[in-house]
Protein backbone atom coordinates (compact mmCIF):
# COMPACT_ATOMS: atom_id res chain seq x y z
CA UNK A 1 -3.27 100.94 64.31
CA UNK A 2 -1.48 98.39 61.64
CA UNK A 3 -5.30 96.91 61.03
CA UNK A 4 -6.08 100.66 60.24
CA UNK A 5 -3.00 100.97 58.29
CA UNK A 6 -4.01 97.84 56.34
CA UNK A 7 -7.49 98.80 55.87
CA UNK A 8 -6.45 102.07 54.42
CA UNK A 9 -3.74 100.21 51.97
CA UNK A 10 -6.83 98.08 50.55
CA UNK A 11 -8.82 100.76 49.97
CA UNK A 12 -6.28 103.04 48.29
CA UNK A 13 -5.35 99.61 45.59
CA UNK A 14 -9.21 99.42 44.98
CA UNK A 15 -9.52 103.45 44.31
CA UNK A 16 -6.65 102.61 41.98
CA UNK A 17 -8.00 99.88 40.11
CA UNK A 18 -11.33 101.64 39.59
CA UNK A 19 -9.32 104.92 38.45
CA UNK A 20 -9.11 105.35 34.57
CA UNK A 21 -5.86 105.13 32.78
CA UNK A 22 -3.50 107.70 32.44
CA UNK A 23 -3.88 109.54 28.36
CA UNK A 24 -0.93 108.80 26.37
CA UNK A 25 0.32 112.19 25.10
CA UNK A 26 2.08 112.40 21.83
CA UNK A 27 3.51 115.39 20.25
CA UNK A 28 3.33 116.59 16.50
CA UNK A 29 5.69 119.20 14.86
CA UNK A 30 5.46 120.24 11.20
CA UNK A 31 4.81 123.06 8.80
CA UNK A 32 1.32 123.82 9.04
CA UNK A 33 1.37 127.48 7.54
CA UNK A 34 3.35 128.94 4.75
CA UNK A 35 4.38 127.68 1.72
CA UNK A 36 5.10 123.81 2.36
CA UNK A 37 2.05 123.42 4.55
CA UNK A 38 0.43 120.97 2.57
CA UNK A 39 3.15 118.31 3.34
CA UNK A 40 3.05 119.28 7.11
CA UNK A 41 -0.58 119.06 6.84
CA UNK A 42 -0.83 116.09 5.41
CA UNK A 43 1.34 114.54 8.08
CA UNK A 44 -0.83 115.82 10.92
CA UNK A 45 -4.10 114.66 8.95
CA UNK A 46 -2.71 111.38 8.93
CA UNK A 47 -2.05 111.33 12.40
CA UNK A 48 -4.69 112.25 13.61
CA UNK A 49 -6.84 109.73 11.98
CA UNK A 50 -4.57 107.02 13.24
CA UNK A 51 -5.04 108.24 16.63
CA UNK A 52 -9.19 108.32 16.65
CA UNK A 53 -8.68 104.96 14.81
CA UNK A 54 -7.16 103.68 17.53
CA UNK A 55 -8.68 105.51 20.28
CA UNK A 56 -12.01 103.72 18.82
CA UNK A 57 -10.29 100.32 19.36
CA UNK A 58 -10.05 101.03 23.14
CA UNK A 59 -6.76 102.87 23.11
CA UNK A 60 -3.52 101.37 23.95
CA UNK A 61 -4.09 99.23 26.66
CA UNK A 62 -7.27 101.26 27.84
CA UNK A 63 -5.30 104.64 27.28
CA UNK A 64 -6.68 107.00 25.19
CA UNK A 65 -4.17 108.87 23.11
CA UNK A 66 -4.06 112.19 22.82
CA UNK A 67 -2.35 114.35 19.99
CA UNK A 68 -0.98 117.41 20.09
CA UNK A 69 -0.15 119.51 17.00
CA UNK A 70 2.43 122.36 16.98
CA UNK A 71 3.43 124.59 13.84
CA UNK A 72 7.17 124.44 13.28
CA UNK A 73 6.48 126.91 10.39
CA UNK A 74 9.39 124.59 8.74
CA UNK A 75 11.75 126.10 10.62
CA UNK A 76 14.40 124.19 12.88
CA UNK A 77 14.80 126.93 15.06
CA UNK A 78 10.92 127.23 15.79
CA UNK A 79 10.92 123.06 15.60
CA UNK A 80 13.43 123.59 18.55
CA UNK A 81 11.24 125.91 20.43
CA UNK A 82 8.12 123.43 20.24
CA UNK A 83 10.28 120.36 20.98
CA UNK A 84 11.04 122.18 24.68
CA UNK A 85 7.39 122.95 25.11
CA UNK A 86 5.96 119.55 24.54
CA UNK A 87 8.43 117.74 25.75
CA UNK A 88 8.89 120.42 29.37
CA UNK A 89 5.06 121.58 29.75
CA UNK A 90 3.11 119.11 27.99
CA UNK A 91 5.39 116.16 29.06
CA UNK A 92 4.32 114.28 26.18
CA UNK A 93 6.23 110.29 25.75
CA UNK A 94 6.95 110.77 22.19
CA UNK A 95 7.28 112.95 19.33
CA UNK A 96 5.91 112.78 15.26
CA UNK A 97 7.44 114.64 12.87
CA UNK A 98 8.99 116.88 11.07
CA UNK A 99 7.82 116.93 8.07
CA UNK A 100 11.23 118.39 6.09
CA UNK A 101 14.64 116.83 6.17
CA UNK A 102 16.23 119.96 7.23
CA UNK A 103 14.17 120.68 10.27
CA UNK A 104 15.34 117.21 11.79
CA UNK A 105 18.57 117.29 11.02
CA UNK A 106 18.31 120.36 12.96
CA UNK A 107 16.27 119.38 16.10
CA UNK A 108 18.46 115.89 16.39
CA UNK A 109 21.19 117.05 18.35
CA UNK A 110 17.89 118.55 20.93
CA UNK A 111 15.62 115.28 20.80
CA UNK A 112 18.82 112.75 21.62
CA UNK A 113 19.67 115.55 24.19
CA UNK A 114 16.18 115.47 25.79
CA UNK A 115 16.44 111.44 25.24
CA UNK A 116 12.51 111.72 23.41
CA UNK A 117 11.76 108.94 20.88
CA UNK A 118 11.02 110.84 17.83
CA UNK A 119 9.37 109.00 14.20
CA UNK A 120 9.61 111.11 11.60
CA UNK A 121 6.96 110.57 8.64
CA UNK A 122 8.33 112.01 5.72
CA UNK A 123 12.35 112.88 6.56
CA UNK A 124 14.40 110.75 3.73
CA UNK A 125 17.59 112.66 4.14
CA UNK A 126 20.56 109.97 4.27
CA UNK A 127 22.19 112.66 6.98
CA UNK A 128 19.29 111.20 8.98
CA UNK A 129 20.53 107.41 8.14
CA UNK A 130 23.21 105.19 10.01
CA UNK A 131 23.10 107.30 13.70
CA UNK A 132 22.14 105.13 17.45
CA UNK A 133 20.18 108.27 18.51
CA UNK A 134 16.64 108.79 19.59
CA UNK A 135 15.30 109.77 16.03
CA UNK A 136 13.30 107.07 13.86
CA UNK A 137 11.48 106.65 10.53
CA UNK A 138 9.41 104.90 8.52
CA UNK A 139 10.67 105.18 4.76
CA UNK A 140 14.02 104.45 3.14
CA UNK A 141 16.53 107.28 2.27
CA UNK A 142 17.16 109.33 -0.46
CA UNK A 143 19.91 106.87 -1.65
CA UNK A 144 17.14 104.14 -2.26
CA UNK A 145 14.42 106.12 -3.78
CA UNK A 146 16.50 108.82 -5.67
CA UNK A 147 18.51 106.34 -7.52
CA UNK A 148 15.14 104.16 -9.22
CA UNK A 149 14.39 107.61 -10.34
CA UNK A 150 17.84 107.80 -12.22
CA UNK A 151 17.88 104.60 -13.42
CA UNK A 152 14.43 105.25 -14.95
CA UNK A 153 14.70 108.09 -16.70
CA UNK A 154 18.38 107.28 -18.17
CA UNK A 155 17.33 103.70 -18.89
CA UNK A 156 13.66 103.55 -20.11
CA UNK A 157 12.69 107.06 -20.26
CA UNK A 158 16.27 107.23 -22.53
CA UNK A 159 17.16 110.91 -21.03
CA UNK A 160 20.87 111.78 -22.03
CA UNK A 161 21.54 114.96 -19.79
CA UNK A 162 19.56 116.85 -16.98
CA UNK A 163 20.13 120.02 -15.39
CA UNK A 164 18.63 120.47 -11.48
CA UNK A 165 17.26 123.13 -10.05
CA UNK A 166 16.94 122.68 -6.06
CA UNK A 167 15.68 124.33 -2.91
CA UNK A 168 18.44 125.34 -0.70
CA UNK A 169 15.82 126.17 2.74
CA UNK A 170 15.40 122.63 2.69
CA UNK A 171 19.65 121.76 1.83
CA UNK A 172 19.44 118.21 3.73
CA UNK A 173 17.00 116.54 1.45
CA UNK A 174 17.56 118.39 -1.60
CA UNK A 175 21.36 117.75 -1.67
CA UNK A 176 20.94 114.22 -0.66
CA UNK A 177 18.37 113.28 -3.16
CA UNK A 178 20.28 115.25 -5.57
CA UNK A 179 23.63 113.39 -4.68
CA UNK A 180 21.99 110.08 -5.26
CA UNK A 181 20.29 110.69 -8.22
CA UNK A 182 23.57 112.37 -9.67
CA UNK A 183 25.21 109.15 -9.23
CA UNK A 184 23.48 106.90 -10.29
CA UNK A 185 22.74 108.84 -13.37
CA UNK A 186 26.41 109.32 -14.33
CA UNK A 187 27.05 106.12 -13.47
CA UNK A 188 24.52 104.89 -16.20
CA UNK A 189 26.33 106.67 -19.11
CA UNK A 190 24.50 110.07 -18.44
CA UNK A 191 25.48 113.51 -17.75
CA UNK A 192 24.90 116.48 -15.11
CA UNK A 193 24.58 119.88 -16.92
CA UNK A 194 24.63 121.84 -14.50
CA UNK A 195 23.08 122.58 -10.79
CA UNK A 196 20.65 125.95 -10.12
CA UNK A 197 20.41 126.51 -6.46
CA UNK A 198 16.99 128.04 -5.01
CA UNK A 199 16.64 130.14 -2.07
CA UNK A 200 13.07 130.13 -1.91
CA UNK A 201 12.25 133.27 -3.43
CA UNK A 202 9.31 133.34 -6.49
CA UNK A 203 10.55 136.73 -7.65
CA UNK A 204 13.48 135.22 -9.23
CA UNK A 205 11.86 131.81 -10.48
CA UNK A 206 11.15 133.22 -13.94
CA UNK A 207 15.06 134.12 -14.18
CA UNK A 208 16.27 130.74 -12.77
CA UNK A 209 14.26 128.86 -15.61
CA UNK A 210 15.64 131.08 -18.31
CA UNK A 211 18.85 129.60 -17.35
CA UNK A 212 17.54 126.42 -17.07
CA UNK A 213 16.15 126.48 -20.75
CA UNK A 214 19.47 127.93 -22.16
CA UNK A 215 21.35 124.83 -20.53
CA UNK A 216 19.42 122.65 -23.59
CA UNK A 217 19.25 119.61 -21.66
CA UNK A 218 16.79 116.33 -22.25
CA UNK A 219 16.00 116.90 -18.84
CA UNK A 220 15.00 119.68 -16.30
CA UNK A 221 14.98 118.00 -12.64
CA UNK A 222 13.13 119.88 -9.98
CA UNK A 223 14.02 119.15 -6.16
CA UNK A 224 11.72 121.25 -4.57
CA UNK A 225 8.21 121.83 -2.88
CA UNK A 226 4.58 121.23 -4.46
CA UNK A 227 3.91 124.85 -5.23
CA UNK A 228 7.35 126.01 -6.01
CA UNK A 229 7.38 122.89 -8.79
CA UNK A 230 4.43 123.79 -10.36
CA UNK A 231 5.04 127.82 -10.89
CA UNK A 232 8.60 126.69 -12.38
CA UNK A 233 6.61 124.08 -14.70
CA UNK A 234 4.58 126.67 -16.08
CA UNK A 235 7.49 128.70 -16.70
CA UNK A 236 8.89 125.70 -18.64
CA UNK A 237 6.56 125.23 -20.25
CA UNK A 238 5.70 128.62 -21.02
CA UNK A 239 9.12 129.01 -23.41
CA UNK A 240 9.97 124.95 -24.09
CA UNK A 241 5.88 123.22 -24.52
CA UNK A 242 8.13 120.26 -24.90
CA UNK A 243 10.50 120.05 -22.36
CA UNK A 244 10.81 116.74 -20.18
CA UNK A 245 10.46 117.55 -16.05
CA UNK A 246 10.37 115.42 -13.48
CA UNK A 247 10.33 116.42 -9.52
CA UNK A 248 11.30 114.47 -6.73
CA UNK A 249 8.82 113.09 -4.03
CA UNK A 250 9.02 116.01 -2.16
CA UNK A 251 6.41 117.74 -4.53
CA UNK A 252 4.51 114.29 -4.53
CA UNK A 253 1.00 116.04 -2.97
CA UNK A 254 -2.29 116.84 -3.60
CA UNK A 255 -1.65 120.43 -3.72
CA UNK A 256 0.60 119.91 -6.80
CA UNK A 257 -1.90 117.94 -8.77
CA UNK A 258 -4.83 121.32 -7.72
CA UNK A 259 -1.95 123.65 -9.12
């Protein structure tokens, strides 16, 4: 009976050495529809390719990864409803993503919760910054980036006063880019006119750069989306052909150089 016992032991270590790997599963969330899609796609595009890249190269250690994609329609509360999915059905090891500020600062309390290693890809928001949680990324914060900005357009681009116009859907990148930028700015002899907040809706963009233009400043700063910077360009444009603009990275895609 223990021969058996042995024989059967043998065989069942050989069946599992000949047995393929277990896939590594990794969850995506961003904003893959609606008006900041092109960052969220961009993201998952990215991603992806990384992920046949190195599925070509054998995998990691002879597992093939496998991505899975979910729209958070850059909303935390839908980010929240696709972090319990993939992390309760599709038991995936990790998550990517998202893709705005304001969705991870409001899926962080869930991820440490759930203990799942998150990277986010393009979150900058220094809410995000100084925290031993489960929640990672690969580029600096707004307080690093935001502030070159400042120093470049007071210093060599010899701007004297701004005013800001900024998206309040996405408040914890907006604010904290806007914060830095602020500061350093004043800090290098220059001055804040005034801030316009933006909830998002295009019916009142052509009112919200009237105000703008009657402000008078060097400068009109725009802390907002791709497609949301370029209709309020054209509107600036439209009444002040001169007017200086400048947007932060967030509108820093493709889509805004097509628009």
């Amino acid at each position: 009976m223990k021969a058996v016992r042995c024989v059967w032991v043998c065989i069942m270590a050989v069946l599992a050495g000949c047995s393929e790997p277990e896939p590594i599963r990794l969850g995506l969330i961003a904003g893959l529809s609606g008006k900041h899609a092109d960052l969220g796609t961009e993201c998952r595009n990215g991603v992806q390719l990384a992920v046949e890249e190195q599925n070509a190269r054998g995998g990691i250690q002879g597992s093939a990864l496998i991505l899975l994609a979910r729209d958070d329609h850059s909303s935390a509360a839908e980010a929240s409803k696709q972090v319990a999915q993939l992390d309760e059905q599709e038991r995936v090891m990790a998550l990517l993503g998202p893709a705005l500020s304001g969705v991870a600062v409001g899926i962080l309390e869930d991820i440490n919760r759930r203990r799942l290693v998150t990277m986010g890809l393009t979150t900058t928001s220094n809410q995000l910054s100084d925290k031993d949680d489960f929640y990672f990324r690969i580029i600096s914060p707004t307080r690093q980036h935001a502030s070159v900005s400042a120093r470049y357009m007071r210093q060599r681009a010899q701007v004297f006063d701004y005013v800001a116009i900024y998206d309040v859907t996405n408040r914890a990148y907006t604010e904290s880019w806007l914060n830095d930028f602020s500061r350093t700015f004043v800090q290098s002899g220059g001055h804040e006119v005034a801030r316009l907040a933006y909830d998002g809706d295009r019916d009142k963009v052509r009112e919200l750069v009237t105000r703008a233009n009657a402000h008078g400043a060097d400068l009109v700063v725009l802390v907002t989306g791709a497609t949301d910077a370029a209709l309020m360009i054209k509107e600036i444009r439209a009444a002040r052909p001169d007017q200086t603009v400048m947007t932060s990275e967030w509108a820093a895609t493709p889509t805004f150089v097509g628009l």
